[in-house]
Every structure is written in C-alpha cells, then in structure tokens.
N, C-alpha and C. Protein backbone atom coordinates (compact mmCIF):
# COMPACT_ATOMS: atom_id res chain seq x y z
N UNK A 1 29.20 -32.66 17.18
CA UNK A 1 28.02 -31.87 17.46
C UNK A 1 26.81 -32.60 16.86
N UNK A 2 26.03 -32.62 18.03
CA UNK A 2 24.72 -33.48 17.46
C UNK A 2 23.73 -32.30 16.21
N UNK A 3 22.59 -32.95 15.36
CA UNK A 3 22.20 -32.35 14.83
C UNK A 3 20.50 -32.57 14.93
N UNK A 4 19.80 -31.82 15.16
CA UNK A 4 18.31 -32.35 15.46
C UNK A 4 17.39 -32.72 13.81
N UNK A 5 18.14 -32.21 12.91
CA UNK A 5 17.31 -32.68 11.83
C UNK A 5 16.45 -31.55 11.23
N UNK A 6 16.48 -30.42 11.96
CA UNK A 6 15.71 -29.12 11.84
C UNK A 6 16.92 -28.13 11.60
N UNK A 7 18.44 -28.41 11.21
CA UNK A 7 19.68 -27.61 10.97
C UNK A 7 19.89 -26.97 12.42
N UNK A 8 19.34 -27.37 13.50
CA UNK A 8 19.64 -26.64 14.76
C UNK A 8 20.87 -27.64 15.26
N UNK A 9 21.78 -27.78 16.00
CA UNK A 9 22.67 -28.14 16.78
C UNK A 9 21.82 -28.26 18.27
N UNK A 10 22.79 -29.35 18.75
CA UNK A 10 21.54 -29.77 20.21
C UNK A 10 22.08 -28.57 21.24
N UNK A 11 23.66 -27.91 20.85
CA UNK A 11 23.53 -27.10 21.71
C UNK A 11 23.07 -25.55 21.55
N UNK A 12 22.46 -25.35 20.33
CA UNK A 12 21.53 -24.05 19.51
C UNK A 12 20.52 -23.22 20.93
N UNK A 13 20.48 -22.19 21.39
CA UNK A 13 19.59 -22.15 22.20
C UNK A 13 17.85 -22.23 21.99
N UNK A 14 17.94 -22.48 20.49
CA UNK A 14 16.47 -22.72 20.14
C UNK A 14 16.18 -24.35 20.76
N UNK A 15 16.92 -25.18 20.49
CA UNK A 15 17.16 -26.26 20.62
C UNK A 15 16.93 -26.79 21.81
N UNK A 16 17.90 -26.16 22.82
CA UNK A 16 17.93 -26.15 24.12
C UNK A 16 16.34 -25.49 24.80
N UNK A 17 15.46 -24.86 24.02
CA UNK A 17 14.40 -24.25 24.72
C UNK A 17 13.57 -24.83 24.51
N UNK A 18 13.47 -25.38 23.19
CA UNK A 18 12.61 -26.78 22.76
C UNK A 18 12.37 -27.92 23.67
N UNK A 19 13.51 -28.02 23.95
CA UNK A 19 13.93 -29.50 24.39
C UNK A 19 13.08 -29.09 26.43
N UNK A 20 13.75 -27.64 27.08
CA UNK A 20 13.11 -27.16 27.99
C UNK A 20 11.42 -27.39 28.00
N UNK A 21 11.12 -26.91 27.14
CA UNK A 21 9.61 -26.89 26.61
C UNK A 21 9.21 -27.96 27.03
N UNK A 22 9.29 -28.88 26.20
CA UNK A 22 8.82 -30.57 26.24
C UNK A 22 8.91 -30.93 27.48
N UNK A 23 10.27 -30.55 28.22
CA UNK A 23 10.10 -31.05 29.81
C UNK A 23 9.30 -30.31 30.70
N UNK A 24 9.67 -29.58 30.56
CA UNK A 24 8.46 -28.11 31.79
C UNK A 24 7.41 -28.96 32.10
N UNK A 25 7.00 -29.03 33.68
CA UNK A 25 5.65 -29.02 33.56
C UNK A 25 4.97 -27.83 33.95
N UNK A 26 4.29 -27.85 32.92
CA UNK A 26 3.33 -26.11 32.79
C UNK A 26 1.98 -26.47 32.75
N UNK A 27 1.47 -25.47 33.21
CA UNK A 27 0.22 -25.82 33.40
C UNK A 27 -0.60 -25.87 32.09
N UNK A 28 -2.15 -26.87 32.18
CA UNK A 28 -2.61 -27.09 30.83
C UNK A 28 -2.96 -25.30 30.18
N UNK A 29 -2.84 -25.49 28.79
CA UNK A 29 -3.21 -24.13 28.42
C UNK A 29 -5.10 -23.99 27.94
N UNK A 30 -5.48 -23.00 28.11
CA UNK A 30 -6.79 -22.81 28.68
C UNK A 30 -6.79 -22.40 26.92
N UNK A 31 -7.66 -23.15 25.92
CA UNK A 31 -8.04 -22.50 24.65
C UNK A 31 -8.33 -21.60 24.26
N UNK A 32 -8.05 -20.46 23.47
CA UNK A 32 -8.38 -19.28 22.98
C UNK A 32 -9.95 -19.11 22.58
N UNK A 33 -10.52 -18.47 22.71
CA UNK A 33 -11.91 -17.99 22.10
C UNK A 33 -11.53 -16.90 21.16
N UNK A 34 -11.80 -17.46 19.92
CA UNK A 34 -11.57 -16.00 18.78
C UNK A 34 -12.52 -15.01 19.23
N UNK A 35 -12.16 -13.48 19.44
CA UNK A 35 -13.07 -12.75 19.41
C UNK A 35 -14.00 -12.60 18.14
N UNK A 36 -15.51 -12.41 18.36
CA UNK A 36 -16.32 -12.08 17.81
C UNK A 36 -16.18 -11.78 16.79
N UNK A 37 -16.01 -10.40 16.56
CA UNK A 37 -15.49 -9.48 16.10
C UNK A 37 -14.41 -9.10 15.88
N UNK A 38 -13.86 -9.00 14.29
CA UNK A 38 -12.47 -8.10 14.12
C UNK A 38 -12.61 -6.92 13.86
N UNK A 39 -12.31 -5.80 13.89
CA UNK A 39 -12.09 -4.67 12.81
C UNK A 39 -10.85 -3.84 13.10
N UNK A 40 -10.66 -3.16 12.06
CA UNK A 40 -9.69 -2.40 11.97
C UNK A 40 -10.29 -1.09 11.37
N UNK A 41 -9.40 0.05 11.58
CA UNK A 41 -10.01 1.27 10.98
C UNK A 41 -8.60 1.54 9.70
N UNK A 42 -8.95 2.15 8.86
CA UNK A 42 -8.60 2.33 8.04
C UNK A 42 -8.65 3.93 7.80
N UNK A 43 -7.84 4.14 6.71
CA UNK A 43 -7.71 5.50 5.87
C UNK A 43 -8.46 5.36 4.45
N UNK A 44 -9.40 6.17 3.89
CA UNK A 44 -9.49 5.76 2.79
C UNK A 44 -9.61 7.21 1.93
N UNK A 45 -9.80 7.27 0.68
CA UNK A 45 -9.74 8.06 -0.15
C UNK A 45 -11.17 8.17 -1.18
N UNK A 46 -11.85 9.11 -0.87
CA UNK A 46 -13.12 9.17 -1.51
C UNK A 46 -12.62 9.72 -2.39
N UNK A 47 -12.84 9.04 -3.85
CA UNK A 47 -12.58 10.23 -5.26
C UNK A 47 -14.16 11.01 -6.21
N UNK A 48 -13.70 11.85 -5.72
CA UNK A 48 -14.77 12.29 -6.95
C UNK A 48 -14.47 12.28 -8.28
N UNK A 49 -15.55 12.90 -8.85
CA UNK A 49 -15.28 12.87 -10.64
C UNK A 49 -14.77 13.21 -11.52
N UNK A 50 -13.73 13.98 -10.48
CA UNK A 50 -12.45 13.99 -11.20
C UNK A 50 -11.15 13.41 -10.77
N UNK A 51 -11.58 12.82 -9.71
CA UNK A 51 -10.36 11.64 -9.36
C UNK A 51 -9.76 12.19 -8.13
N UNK A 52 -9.97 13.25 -7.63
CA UNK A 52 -9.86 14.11 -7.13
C UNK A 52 -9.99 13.67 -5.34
N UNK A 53 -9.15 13.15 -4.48
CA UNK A 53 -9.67 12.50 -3.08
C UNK A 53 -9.54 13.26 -2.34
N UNK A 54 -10.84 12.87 -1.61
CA UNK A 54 -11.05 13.16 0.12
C UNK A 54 -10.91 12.15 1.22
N UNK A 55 -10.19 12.47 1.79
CA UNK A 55 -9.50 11.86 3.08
C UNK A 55 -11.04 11.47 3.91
N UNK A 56 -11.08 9.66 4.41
CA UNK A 56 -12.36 9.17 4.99
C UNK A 56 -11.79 8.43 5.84
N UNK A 57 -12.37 8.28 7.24
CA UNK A 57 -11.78 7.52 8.03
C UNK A 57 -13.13 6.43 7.68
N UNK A 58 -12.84 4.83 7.98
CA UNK A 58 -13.54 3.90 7.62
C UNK A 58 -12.70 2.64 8.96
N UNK A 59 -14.02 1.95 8.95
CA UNK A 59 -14.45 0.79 10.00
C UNK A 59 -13.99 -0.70 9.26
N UNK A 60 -13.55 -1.38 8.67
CA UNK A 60 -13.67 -2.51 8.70
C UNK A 60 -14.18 -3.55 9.66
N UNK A 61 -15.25 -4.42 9.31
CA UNK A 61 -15.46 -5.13 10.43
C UNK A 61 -16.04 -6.67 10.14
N UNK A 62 -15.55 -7.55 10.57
CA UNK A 62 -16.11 -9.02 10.27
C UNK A 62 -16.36 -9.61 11.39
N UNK A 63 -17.33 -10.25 11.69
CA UNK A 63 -18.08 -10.56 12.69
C UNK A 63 -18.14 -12.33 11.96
N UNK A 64 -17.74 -12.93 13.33
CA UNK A 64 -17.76 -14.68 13.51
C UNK A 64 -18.93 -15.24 13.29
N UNK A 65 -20.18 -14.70 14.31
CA UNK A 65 -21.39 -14.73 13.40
C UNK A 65 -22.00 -14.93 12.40
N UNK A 66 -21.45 -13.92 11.21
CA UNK A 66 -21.75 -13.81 9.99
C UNK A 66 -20.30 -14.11 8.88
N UNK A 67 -19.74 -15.46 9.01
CA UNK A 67 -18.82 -16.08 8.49
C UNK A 67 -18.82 -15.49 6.68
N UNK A 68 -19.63 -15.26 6.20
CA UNK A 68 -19.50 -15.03 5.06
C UNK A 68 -19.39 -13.58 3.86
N UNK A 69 -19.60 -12.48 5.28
CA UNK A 69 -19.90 -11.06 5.38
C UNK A 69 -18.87 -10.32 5.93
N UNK A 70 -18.17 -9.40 5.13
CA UNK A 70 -17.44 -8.39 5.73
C UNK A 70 -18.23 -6.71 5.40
N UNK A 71 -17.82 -6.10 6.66
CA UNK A 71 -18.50 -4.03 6.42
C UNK A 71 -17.38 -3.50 6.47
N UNK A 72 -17.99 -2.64 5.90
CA UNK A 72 -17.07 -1.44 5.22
C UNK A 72 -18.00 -0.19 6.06
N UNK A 73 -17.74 0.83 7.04
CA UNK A 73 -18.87 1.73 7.52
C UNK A 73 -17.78 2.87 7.94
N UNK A 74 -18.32 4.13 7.15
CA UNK A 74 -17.63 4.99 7.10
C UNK A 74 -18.73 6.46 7.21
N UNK A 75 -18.51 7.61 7.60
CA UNK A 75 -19.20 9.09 7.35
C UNK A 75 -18.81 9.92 6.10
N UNK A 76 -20.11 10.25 5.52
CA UNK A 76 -19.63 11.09 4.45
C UNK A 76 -20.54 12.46 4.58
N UNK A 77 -20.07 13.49 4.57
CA UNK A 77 -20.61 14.82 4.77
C UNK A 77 -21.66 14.00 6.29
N UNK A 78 -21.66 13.92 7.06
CA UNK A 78 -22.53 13.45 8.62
C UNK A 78 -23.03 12.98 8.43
N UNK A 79 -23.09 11.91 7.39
CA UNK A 79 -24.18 10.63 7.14
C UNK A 79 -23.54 9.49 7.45
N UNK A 80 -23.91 9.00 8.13
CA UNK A 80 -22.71 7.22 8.07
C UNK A 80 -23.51 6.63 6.96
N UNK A 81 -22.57 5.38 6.39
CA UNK A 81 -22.61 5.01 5.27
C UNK A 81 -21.75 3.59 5.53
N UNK A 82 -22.90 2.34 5.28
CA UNK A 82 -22.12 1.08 5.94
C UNK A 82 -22.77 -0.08 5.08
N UNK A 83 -21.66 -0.31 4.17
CA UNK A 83 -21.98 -1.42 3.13
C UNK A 83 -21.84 -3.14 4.05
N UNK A 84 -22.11 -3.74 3.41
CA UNK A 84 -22.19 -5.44 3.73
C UNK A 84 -22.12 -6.41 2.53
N UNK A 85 -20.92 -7.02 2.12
CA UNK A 85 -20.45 -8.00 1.54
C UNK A 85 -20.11 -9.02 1.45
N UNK A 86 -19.73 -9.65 0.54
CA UNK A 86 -19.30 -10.97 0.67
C UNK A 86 -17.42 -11.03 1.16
N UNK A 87 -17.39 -11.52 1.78
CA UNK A 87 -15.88 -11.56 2.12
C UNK A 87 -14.77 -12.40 0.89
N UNK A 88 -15.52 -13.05 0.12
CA UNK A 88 -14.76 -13.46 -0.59
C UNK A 88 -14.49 -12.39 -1.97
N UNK A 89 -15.40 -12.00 -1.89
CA UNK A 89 -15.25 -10.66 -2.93
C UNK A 89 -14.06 -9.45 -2.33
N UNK A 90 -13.84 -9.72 -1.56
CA UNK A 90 -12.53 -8.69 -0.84
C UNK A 90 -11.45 -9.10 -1.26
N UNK A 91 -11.53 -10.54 -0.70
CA UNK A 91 -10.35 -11.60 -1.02
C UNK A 91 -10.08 -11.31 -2.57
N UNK A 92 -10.85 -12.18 -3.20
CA UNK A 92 -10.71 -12.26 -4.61
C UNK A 92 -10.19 -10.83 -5.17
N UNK A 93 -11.00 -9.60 -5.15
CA UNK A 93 -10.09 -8.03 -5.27
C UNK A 93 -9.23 -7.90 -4.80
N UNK A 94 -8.46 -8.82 -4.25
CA UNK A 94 -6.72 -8.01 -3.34
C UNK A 94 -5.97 -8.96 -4.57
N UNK A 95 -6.17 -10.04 -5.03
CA UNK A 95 -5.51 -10.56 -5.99
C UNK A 95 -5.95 -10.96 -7.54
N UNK A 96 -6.93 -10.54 -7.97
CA UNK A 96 -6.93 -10.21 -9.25
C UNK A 96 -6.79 -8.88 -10.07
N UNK A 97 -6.46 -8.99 -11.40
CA UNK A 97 -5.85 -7.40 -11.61
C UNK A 97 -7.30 -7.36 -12.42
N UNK A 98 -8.82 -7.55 -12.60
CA UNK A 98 -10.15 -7.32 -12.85
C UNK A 98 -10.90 -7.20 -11.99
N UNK A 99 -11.57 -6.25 -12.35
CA UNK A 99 -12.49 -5.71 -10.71
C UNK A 99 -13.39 -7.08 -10.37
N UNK A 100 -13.14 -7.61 -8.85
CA UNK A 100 -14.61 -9.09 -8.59
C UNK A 100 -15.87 -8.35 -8.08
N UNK A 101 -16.66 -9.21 -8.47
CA UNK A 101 -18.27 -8.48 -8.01
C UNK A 101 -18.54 -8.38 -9.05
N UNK A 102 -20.04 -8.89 -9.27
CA UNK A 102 -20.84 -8.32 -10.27
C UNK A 102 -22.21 -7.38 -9.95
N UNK A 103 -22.36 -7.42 -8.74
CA UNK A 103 -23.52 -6.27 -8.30
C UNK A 103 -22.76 -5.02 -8.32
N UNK A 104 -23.27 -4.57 -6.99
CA UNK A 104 -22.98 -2.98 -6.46
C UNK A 104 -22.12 -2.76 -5.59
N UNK A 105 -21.09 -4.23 -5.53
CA UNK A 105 -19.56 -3.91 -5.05
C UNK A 105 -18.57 -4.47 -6.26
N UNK A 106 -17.43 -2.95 -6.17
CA UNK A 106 -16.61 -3.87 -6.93
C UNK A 106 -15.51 -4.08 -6.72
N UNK A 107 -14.62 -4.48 -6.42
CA UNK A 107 -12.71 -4.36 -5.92
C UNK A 107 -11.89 -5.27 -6.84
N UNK A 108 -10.73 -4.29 -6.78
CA UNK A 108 -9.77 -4.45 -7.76
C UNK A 108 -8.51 -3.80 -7.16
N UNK A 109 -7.30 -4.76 -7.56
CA UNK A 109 -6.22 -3.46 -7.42
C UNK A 109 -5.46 -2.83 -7.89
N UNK A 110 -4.57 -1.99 -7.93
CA UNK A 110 -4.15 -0.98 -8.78
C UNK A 110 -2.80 -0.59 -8.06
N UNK A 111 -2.81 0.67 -8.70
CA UNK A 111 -1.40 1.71 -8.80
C UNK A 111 -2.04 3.20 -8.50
N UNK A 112 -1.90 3.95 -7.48
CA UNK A 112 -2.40 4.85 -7.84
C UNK A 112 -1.55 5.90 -8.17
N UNK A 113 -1.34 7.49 -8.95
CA UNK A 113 -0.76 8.18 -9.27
C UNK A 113 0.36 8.45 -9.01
N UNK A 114 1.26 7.69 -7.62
CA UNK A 114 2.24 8.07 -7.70
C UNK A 114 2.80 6.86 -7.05
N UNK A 115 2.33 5.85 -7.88
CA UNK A 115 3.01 4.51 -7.93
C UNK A 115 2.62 3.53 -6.46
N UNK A 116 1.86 3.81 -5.63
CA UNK A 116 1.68 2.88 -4.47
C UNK A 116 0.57 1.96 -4.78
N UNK A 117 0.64 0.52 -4.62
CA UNK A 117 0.21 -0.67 -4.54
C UNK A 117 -1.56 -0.01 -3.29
N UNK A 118 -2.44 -0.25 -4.17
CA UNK A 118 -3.72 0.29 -3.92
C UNK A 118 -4.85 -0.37 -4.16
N UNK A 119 -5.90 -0.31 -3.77
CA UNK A 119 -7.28 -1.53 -3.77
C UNK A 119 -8.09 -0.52 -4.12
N UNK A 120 -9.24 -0.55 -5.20
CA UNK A 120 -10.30 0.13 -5.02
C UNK A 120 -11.34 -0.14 -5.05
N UNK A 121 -12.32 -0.09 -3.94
CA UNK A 121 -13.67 -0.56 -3.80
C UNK A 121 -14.77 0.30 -4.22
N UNK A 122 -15.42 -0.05 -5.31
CA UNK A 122 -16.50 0.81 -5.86
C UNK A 122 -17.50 0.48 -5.38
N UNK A 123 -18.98 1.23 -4.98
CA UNK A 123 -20.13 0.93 -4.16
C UNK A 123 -21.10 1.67 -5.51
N UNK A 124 -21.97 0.94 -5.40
CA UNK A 124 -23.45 1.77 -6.25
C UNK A 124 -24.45 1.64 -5.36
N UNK A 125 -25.12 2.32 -5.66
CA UNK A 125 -26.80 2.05 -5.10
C UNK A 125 -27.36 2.92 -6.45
N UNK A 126 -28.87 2.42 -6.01
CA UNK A 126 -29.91 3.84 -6.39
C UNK A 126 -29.50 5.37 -5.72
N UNK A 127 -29.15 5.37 -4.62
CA UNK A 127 -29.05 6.80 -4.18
C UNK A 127 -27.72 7.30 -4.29
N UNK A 128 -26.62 6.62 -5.40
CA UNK A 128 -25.59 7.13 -5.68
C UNK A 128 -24.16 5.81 -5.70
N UNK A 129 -23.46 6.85 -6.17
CA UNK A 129 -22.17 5.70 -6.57
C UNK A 129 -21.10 6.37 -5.44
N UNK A 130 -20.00 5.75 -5.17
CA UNK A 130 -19.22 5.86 -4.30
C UNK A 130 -17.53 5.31 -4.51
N UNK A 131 -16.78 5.79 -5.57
CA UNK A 131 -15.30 5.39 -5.64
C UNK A 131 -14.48 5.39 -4.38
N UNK A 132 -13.83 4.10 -3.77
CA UNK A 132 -12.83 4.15 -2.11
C UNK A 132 -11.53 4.12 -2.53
N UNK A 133 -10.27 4.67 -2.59
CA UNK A 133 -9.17 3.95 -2.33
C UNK A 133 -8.81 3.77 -1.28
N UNK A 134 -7.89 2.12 -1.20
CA UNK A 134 -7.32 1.83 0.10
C UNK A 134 -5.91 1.14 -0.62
N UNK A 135 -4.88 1.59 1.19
CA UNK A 135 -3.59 1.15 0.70
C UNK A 135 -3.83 -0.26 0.66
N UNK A 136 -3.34 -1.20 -0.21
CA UNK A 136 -3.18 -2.68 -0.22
C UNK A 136 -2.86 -3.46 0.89
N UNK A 137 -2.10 -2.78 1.31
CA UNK A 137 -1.64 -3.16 2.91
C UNK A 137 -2.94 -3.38 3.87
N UNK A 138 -3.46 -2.10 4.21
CA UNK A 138 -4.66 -2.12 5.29
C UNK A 138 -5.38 -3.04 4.63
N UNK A 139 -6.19 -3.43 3.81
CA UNK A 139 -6.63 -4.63 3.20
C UNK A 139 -6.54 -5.81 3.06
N UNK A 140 -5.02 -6.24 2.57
CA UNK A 140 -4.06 -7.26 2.78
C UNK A 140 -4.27 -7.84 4.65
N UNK A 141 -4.31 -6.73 5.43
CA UNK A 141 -3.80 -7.04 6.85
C UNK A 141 -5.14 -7.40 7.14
N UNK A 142 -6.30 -6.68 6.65
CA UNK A 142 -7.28 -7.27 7.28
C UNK A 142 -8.09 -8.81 7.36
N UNK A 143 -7.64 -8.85 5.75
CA UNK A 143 -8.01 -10.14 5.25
C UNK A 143 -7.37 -11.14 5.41
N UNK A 144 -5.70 -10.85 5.61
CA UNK A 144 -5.36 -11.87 6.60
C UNK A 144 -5.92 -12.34 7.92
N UNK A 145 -6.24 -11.22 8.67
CA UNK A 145 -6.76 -11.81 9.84
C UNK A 145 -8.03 -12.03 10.07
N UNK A 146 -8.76 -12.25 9.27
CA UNK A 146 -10.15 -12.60 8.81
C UNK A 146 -9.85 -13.83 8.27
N UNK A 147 -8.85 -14.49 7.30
CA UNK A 147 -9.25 -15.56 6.70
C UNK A 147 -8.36 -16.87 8.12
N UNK A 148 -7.75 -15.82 8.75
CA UNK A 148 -6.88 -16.72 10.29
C UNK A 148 -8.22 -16.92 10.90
N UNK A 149 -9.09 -16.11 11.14
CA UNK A 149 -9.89 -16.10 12.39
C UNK A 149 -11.11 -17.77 11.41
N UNK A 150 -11.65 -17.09 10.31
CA UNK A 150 -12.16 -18.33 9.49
C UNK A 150 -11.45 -18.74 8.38
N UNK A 151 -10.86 -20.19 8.30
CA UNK A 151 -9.99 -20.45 7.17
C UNK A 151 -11.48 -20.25 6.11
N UNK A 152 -11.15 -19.97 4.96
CA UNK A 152 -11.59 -20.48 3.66
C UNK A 152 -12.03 -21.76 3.24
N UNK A 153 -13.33 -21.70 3.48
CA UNK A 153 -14.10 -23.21 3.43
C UNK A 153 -14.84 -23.75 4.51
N UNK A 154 -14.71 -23.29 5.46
CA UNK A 154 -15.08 -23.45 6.99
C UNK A 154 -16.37 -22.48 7.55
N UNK A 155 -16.35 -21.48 6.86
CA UNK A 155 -17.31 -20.52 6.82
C UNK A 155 -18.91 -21.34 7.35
N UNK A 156 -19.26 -22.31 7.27
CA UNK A 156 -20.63 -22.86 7.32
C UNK A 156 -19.91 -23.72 8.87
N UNK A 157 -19.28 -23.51 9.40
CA UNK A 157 -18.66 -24.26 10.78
C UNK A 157 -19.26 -23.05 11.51
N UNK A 158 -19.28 -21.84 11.14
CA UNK A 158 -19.60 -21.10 12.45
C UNK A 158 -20.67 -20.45 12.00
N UNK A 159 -21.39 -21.20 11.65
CA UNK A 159 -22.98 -20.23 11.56
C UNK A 159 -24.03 -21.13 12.43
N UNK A 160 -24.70 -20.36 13.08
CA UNK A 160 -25.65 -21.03 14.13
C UNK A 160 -27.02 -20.70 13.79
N UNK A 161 -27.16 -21.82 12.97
CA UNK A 161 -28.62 -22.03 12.17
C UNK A 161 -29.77 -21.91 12.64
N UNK A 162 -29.87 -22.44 14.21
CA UNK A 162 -30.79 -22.74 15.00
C UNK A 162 -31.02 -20.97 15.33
N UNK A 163 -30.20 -20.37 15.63
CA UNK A 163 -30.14 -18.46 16.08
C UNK A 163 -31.13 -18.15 14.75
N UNK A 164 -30.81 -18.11 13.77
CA UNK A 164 -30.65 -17.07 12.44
C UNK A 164 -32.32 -17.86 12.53
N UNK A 165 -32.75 -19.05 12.47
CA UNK A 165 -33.92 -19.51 12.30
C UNK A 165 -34.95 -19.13 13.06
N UNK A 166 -34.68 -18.59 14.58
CA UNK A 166 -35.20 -18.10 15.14
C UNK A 166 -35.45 -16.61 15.57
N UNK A 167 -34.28 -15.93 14.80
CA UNK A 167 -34.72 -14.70 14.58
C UNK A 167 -35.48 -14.26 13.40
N UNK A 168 -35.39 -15.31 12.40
CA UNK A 168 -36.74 -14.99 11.23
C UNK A 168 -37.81 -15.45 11.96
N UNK A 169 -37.97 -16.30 12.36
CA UNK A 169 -39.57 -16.62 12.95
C UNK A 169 -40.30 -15.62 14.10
N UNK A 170 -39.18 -14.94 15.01
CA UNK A 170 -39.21 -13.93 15.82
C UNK A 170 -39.55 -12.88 14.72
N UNK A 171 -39.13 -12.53 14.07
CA UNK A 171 -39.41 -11.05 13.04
C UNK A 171 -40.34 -11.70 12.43
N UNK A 172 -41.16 -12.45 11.84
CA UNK A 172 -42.40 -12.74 11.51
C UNK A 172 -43.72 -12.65 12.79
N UNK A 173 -43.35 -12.95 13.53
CA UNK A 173 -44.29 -13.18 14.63
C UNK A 173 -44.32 -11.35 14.73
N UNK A 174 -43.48 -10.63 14.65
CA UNK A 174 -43.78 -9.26 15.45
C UNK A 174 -44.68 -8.28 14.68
C-alpha cells in the first residue's frame, strides 16, 4: 500500500478525491469579495448596581471600511445606544484576565455567578456608565471572524485614504 506522506493511503478516499481534484478540469474559480460588513447579534446582560441583569439584544458590527473599529449598538429603555472602538481592544479583552482600555471602554473576562466563561464590556460617558455581559463564545465567534475577514496587521491594507480625505474636505466645504 502506497503512502502519500500526509498518513493517507493512495487508496484513502480523501486521497482518491485529491488526486480527482488536481485532474478535474473545473472551471477557473471567480474570487470571493469579503462582505463589507460583518455583524452578528448577540444576547447581552445589562447589570445594574446591584449586579442585578437585564436581558439586551445587541448588534455587533465591523465594517471593512473602517479596519480598525468595531460597534457595539444596542436599545435601552427606547433609546438606541451605539458605541465605536478599537477592535483590538475586544481582542485583547477576550484574552487577558485585566480589563484592556484605558478610556471609556473596558473588556475583560470572567466567570459569572454560576460558573460560565463570560466577557464584560464596561462603557462610560458623561451621560452615564453602562456594565454588558456577554457569553465568551458570541465574542470569541465574532472576533474570529473579524480577525479572518482582516488578519491582524493588515488593517492599513484596507483603508481608502483618498475616500476618508475627501470626505473631510467635503465636510469642511459644507
């Protein structure tokens, strides 16, 4: 029995589909265009001051555009409410056990009361503070497919300088 070097056997049907593959002629494949836009919706947990949560449905959203920015946009009592961050500050909060951010975002992750693997994103402003929990997971999943859509480091590959330059000069002119 032959062996391909990959522990498959030449007669493995992985092997055999491989080998199909390479011969096929198939037509050329037409390149993917990442969409724009990712988001996902989420569950989150507004705590008040006594720790106390309310069930929030919330938007995640990262836009190709803005390579370096992830939102968070959610309703609270009929107000929407839609922060804008740094994406690496998400990142960095899914794996350090110290909250990242030094402004008016902060994330960190945790344990919450009855032992589930949990992220919590704190928001301030002047017009108030805002405690989120999220499962690690919905977080985890998003930021995976955010750091797929832009690897880490690449971020300045998809920004279109010539746009952003001309919409400041456009908003000056008006």
């Amino acid at each position: 029995m032959m062996t391909t070097g990959t522990g498959r056997t030449a007669s493995s049907p992985g092997f055999k589909l491989n080998r199909w593959l390479r011969r096929a002629k198939l037509p050329p494949t037409v390149p993917s265009v990442p969409d724009p836009t990712l988001a996902q919706s989420v569950t989150l947990e507004l705590l008040d001051a006594t720790g106390t949560p309310k069930l929030v449905v919330a938007e995640l959203r990262y836009e190709l555009s803005d390579p370096y920015a992830v939102t968070i946009a959610f309703m609270v009592d009929e107000s929407p409410v839609s922060w804008t961050f740094g994406r690496d500050l998400l990142t960095m909060g899914l794996d350090l056990y110290t909250p990242s951010g030094d402004g008016d975002v902060h994330v960190w992750p945790c344990f919450d009361p009855s032992g589930r693997a949990v992220v919590i994103i704190e928001l301030t402003s002047p017009d108030g503070a805002a405690l989120l929990r999220a499962t690690a997971r919905d977080l985890s999943d998003f930021a995976r497919r955010m750091t797929t859509a832009v690897t880490p480091g690449t971020e300045s590959a998809h920004l279109n300088v010539d746009a952003a330059i001309a919409e400041i000069l456009g908003a000056g002119a008006a």
